[in-house]
N, C-alpha and C. Protein backbone atom coordinates (compact mmCIF):
# COMPACT_ATOMS: atom_id res chain seq x y z
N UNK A 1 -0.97 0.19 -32.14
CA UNK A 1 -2.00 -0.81 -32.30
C UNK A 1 -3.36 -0.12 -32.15
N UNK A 2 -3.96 -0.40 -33.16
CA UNK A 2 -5.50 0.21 -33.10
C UNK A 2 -6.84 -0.45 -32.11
N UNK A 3 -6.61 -0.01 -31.16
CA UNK A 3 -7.56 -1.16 -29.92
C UNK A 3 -8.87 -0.80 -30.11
N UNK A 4 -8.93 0.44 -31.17
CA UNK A 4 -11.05 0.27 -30.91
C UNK A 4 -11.31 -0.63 -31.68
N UNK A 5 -10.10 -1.26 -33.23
CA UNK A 5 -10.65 -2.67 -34.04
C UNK A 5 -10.43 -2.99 -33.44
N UNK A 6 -9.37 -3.43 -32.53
CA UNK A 6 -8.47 -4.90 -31.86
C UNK A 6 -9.43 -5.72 -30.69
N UNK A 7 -9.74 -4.64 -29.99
CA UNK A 7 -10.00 -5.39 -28.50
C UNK A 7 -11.39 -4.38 -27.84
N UNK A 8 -11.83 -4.87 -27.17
CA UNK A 8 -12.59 -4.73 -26.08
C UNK A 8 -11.76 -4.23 -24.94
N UNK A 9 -12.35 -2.92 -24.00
CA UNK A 9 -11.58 -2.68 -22.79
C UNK A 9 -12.37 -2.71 -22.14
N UNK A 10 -12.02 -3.09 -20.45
CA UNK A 10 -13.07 -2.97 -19.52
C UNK A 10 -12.21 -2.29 -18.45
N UNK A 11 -12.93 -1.32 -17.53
CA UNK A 11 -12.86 -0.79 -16.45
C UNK A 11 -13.57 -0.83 -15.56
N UNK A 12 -12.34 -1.21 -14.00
CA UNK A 12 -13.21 -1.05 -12.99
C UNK A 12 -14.14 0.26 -12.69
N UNK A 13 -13.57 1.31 -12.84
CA UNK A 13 -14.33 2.76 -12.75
C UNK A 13 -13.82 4.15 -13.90
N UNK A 14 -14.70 4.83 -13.75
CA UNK A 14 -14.19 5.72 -14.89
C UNK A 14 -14.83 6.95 -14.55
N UNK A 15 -14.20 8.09 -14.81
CA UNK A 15 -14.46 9.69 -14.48
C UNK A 15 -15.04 9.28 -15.42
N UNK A 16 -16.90 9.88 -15.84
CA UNK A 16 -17.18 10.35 -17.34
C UNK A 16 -16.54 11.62 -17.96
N UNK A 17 -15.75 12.72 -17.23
CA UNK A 17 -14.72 13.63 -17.67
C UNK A 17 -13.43 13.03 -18.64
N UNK A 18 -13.19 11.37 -17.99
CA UNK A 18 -12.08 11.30 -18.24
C UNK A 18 -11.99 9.74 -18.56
N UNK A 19 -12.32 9.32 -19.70
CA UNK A 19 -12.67 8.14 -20.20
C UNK A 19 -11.62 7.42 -20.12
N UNK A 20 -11.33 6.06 -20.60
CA UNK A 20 -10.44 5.13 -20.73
C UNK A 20 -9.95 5.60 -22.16
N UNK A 21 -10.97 6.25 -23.19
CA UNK A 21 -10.03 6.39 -24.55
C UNK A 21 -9.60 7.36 -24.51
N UNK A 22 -9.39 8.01 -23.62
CA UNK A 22 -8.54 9.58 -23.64
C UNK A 22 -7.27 9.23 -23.22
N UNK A 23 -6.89 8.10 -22.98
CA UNK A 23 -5.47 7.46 -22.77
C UNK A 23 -4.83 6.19 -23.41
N UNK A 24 -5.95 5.93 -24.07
CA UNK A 24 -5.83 4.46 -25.66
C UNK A 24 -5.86 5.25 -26.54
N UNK A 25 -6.28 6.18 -26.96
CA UNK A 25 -6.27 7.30 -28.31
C UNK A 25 -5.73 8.08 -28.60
N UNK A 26 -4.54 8.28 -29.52
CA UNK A 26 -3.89 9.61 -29.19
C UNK A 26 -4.92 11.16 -29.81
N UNK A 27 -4.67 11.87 -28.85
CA UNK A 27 -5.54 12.82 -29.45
C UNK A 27 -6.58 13.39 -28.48
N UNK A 28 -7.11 12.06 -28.25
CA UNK A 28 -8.63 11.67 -27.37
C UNK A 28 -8.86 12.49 -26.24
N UNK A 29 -7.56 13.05 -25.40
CA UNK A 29 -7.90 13.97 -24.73
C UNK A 29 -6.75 13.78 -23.83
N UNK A 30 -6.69 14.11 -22.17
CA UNK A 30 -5.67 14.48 -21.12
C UNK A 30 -5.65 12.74 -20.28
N UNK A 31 -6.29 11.71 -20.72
CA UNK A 31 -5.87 10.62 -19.99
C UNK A 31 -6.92 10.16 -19.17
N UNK A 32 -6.90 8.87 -18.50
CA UNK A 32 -8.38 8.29 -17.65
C UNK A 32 -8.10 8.52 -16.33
N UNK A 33 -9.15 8.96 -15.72
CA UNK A 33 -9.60 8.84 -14.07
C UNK A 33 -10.71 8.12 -13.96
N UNK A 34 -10.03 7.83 -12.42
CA UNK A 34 -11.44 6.48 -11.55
C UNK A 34 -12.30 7.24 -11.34
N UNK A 35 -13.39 7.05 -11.60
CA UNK A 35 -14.80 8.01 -10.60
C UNK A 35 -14.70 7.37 -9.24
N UNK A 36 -13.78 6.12 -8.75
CA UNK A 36 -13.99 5.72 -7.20
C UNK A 36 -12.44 5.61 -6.75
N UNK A 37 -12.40 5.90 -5.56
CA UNK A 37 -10.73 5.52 -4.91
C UNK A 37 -10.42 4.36 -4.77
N UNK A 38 -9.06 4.25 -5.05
CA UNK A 38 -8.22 2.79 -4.62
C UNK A 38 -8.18 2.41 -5.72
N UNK A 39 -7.49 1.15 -5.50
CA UNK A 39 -6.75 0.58 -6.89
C UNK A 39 -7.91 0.04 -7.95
N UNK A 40 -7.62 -0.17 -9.00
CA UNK A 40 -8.11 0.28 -10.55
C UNK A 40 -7.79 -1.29 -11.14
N UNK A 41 -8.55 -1.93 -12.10
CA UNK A 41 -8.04 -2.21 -13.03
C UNK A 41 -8.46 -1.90 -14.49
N UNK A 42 -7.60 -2.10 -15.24
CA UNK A 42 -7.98 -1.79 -17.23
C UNK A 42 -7.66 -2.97 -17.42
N UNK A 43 -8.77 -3.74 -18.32
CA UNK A 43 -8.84 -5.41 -18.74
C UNK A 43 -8.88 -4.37 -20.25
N UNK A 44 -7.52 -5.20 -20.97
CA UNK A 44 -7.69 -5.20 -22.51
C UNK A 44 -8.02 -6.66 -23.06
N UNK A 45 -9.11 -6.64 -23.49
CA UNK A 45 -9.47 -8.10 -24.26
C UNK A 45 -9.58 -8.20 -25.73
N UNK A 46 -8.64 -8.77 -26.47
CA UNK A 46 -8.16 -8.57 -27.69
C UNK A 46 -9.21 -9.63 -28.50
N UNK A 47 -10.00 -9.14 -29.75
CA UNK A 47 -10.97 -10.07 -30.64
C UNK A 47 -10.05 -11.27 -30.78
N UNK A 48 -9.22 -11.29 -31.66
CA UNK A 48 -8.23 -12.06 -31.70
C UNK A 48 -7.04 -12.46 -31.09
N UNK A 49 -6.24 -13.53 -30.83
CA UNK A 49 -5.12 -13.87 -30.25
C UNK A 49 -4.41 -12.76 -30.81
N UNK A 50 -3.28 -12.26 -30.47
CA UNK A 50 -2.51 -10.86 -30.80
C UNK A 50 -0.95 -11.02 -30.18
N UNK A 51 -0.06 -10.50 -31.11
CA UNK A 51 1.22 -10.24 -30.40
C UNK A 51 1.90 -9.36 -30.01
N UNK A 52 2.01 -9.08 -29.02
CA UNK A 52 2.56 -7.85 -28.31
C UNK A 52 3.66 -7.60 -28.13
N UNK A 53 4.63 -6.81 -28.59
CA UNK A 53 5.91 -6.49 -28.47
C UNK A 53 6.06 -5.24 -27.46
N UNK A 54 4.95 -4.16 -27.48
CA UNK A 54 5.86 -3.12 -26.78
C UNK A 54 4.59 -2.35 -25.86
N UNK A 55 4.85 -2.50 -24.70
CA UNK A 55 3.89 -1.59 -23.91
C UNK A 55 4.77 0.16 -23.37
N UNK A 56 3.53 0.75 -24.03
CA UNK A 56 4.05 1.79 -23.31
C UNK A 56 2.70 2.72 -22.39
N UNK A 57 3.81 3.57 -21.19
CA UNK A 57 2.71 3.88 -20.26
C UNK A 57 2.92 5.18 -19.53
N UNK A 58 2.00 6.35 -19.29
CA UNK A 58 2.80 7.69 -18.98
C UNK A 58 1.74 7.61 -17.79
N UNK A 59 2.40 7.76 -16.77
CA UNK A 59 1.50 8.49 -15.50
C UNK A 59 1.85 10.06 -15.18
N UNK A 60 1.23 10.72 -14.66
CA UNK A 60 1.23 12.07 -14.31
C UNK A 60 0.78 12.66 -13.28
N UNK A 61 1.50 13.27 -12.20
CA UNK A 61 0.82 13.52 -11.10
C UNK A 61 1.07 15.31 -11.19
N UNK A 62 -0.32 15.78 -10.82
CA UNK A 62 -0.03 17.41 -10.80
C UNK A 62 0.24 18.23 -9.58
N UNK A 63 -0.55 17.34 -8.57
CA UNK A 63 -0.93 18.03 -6.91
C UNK A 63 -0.49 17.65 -6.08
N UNK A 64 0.05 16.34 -5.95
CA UNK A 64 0.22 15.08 -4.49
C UNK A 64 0.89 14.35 -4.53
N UNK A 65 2.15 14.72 -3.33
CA UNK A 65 2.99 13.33 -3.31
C UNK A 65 2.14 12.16 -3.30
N UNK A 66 3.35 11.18 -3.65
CA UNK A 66 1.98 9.50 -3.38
C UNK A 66 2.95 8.58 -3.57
N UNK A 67 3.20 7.45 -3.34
CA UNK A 67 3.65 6.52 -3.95
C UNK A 67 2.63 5.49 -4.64
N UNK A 68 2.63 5.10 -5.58
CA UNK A 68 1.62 4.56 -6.66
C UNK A 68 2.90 3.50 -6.91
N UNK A 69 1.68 2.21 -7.20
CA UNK A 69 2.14 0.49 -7.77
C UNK A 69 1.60 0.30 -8.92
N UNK A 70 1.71 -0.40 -9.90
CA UNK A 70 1.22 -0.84 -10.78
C UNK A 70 1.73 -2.05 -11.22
N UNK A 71 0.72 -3.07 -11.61
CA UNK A 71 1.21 -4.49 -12.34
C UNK A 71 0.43 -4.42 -13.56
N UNK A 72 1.27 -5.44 -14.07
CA UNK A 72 0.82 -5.43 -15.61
C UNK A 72 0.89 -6.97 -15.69
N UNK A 73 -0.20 -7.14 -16.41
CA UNK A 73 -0.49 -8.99 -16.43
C UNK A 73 -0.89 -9.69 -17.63
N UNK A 74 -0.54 -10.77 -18.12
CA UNK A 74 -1.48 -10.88 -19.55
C UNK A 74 -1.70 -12.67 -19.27
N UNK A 75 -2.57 -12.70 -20.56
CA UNK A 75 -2.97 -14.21 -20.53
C UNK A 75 -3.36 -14.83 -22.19
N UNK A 76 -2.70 -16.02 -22.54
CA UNK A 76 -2.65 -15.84 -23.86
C UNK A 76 -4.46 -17.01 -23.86
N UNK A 77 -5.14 -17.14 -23.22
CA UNK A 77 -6.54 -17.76 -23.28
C UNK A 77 -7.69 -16.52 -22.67
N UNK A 78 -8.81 -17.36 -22.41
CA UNK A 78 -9.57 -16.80 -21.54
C UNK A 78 -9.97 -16.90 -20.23
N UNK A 79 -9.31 -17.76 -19.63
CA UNK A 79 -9.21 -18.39 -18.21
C UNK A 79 -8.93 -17.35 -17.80
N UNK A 80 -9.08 -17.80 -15.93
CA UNK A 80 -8.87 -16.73 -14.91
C UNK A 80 -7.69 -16.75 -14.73
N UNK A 81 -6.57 -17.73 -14.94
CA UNK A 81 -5.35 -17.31 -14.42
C UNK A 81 -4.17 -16.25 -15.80
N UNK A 82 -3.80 -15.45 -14.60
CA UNK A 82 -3.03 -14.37 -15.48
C UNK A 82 -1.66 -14.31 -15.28
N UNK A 83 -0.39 -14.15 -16.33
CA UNK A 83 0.92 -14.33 -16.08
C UNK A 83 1.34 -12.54 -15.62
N UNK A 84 2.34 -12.30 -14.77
CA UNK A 84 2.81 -11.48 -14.19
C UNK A 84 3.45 -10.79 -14.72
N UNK A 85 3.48 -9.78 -16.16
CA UNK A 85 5.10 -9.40 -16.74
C UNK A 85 5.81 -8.65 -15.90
N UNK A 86 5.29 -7.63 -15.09
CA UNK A 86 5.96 -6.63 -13.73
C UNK A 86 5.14 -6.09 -13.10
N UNK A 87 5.92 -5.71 -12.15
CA UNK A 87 5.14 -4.79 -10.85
C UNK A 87 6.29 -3.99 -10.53
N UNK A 88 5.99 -2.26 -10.76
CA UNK A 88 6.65 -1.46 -10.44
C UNK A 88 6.14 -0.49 -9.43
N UNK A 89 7.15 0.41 -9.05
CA UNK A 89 6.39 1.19 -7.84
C UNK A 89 7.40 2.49 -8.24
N UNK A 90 6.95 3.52 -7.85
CA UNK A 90 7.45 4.88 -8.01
C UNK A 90 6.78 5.89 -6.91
N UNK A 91 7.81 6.97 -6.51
CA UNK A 91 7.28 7.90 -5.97
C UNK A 91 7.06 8.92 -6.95
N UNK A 92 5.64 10.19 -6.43
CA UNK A 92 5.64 11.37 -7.28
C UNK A 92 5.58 12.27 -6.31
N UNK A 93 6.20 13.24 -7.00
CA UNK A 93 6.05 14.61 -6.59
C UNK A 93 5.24 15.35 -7.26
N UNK A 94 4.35 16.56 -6.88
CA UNK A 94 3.70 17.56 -7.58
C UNK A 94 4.10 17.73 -8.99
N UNK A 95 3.81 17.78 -10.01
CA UNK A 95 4.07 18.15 -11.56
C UNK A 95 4.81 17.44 -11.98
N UNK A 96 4.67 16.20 -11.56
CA UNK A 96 5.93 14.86 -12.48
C UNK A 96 5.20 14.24 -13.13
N UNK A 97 5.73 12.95 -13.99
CA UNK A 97 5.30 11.98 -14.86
C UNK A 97 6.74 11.23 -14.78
N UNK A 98 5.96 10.09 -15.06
CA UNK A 98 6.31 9.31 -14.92
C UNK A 98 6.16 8.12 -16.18
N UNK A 99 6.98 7.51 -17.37
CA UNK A 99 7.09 7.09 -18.85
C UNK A 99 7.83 5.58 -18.51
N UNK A 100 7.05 5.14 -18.97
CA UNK A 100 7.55 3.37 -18.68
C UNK A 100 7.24 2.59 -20.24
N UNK A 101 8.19 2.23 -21.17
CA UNK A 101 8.67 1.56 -22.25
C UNK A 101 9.30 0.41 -21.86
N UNK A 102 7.98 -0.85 -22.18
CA UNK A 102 8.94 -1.89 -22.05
C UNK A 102 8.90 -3.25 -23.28
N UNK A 103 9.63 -3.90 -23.81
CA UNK A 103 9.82 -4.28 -24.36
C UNK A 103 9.68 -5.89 -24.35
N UNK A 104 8.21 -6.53 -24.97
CA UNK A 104 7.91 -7.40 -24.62
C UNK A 104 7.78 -8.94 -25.69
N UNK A 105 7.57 -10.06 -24.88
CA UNK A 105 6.94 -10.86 -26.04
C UNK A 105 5.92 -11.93 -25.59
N UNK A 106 4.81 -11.25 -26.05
CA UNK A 106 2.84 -11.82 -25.44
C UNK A 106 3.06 -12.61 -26.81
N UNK A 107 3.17 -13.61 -26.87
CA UNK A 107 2.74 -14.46 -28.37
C UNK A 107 1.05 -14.81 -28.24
N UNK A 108 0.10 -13.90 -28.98
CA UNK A 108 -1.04 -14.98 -29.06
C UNK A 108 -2.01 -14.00 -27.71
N UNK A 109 -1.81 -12.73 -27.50
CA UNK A 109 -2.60 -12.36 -26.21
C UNK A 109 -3.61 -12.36 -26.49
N UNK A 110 -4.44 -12.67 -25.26
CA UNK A 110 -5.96 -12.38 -25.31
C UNK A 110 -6.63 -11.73 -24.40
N UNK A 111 -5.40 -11.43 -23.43
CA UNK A 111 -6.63 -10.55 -22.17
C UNK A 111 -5.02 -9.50 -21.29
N UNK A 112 -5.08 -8.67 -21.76
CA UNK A 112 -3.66 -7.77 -20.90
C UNK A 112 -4.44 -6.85 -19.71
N UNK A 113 -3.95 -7.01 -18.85
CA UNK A 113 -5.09 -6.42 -17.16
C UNK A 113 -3.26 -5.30 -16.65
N UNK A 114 -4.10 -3.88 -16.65
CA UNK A 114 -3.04 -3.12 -15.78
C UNK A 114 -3.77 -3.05 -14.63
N UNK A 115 -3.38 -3.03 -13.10
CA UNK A 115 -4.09 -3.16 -12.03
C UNK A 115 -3.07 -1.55 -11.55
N UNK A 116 -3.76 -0.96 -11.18
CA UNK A 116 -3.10 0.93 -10.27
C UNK A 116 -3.79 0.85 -8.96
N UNK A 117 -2.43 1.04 -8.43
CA UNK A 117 -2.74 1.18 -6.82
C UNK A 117 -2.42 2.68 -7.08
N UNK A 118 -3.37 3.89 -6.58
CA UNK A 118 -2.86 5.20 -7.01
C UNK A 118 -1.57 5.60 -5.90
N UNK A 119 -2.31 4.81 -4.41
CA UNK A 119 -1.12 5.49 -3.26
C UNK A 119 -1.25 4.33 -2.59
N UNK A 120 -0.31 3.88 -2.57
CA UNK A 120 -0.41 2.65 -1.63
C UNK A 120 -0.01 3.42 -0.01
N UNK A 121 -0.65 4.37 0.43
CA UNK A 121 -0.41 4.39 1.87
C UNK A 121 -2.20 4.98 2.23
N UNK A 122 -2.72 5.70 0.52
CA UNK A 122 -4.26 6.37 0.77
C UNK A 122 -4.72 5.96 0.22
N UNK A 123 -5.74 5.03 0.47
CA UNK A 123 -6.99 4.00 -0.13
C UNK A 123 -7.66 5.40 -0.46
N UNK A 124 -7.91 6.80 -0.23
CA UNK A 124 -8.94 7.70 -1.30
C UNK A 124 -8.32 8.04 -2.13
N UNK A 125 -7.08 7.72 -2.63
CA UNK A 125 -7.17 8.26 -4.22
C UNK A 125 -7.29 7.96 -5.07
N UNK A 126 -6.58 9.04 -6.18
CA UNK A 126 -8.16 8.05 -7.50
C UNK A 126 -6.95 7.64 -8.05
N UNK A 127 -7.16 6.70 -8.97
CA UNK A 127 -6.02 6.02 -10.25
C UNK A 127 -6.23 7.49 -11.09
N UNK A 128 -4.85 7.24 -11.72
CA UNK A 128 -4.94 8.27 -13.23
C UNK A 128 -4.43 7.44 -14.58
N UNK A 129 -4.29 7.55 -15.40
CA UNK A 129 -3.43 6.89 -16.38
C UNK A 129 -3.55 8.03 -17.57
N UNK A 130 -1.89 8.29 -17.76
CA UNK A 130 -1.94 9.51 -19.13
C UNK A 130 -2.35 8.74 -20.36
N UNK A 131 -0.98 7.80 -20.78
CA UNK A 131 -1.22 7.12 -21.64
C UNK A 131 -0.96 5.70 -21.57
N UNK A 132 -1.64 5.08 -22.71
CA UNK A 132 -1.13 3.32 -22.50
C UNK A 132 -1.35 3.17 -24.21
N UNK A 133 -0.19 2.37 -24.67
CA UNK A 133 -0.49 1.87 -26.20
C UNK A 133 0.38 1.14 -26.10
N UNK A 134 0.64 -0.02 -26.82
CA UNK A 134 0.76 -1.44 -27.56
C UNK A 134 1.32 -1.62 -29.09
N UNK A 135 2.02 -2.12 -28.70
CA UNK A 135 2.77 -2.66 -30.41
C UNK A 135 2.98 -3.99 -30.34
């Protein structure tokens, strides 16, 4: 899915090293970092109602154990309330990744929010995200 026509993204924080489209773009570069610690969100806000079949999502850790959460949420309006599709949790070790394919059905989205807890035990670390794309 082509999200620079599709949608609008918003971030809570952003490395200027390490943008939000270096992980919406293939190509674009090594993936997004927070310029601030603790949990993160990425608001995708789609021009149009949109249907979503397939999220996919690569995390990568190079240096630091951690255990990291992530939810994934969507909403087929513009209201504040958001539906829940999951909340997963994983441990990392030094030089892992971590690839999450899931298989969905958003009839009509208009606002998809990933929320990253980077460590749920260290409020200083930063979120990362390798990749994220949409079908």
């Amino acid at each position: 899915m082509d999200l620079e026509a599709t949608a609008e993204v918003e971030v809570t924080s952003e490395n200027p090293a390490h943008p939000i489209e270096a992980a919406l773009l293939p190509g674009a570069g090594s993936g997004w970092r927070a310029a601030e610690p603790g949990p993160q969100t990425i608001r995708i806000l789609f021009d149009t109602p949109t249907d979503v079949r397939f999220i996919h999502l690569v995390f990568t850790e190079e240096t630091t154990p951690r255990t990291q959460e992530f939810v994934l949420r969507w909403s087929a309006d513009d209201g504040p309330r958001l539906q829940e599709i999951l909340r997963q949790q994983y441990n990392f070790t030094p030089v892992s990744s971590e690839v999450e394919d899931y298989a969905v059905e958003l009839h009509r989205a208009r606002r998809i929010e990933l929320e990253v807890n980077p460590n749920i035990s260290d409020p200083g670390a930063f979120a990362e995200l390798t990749e994220l794309r949409f079908r």
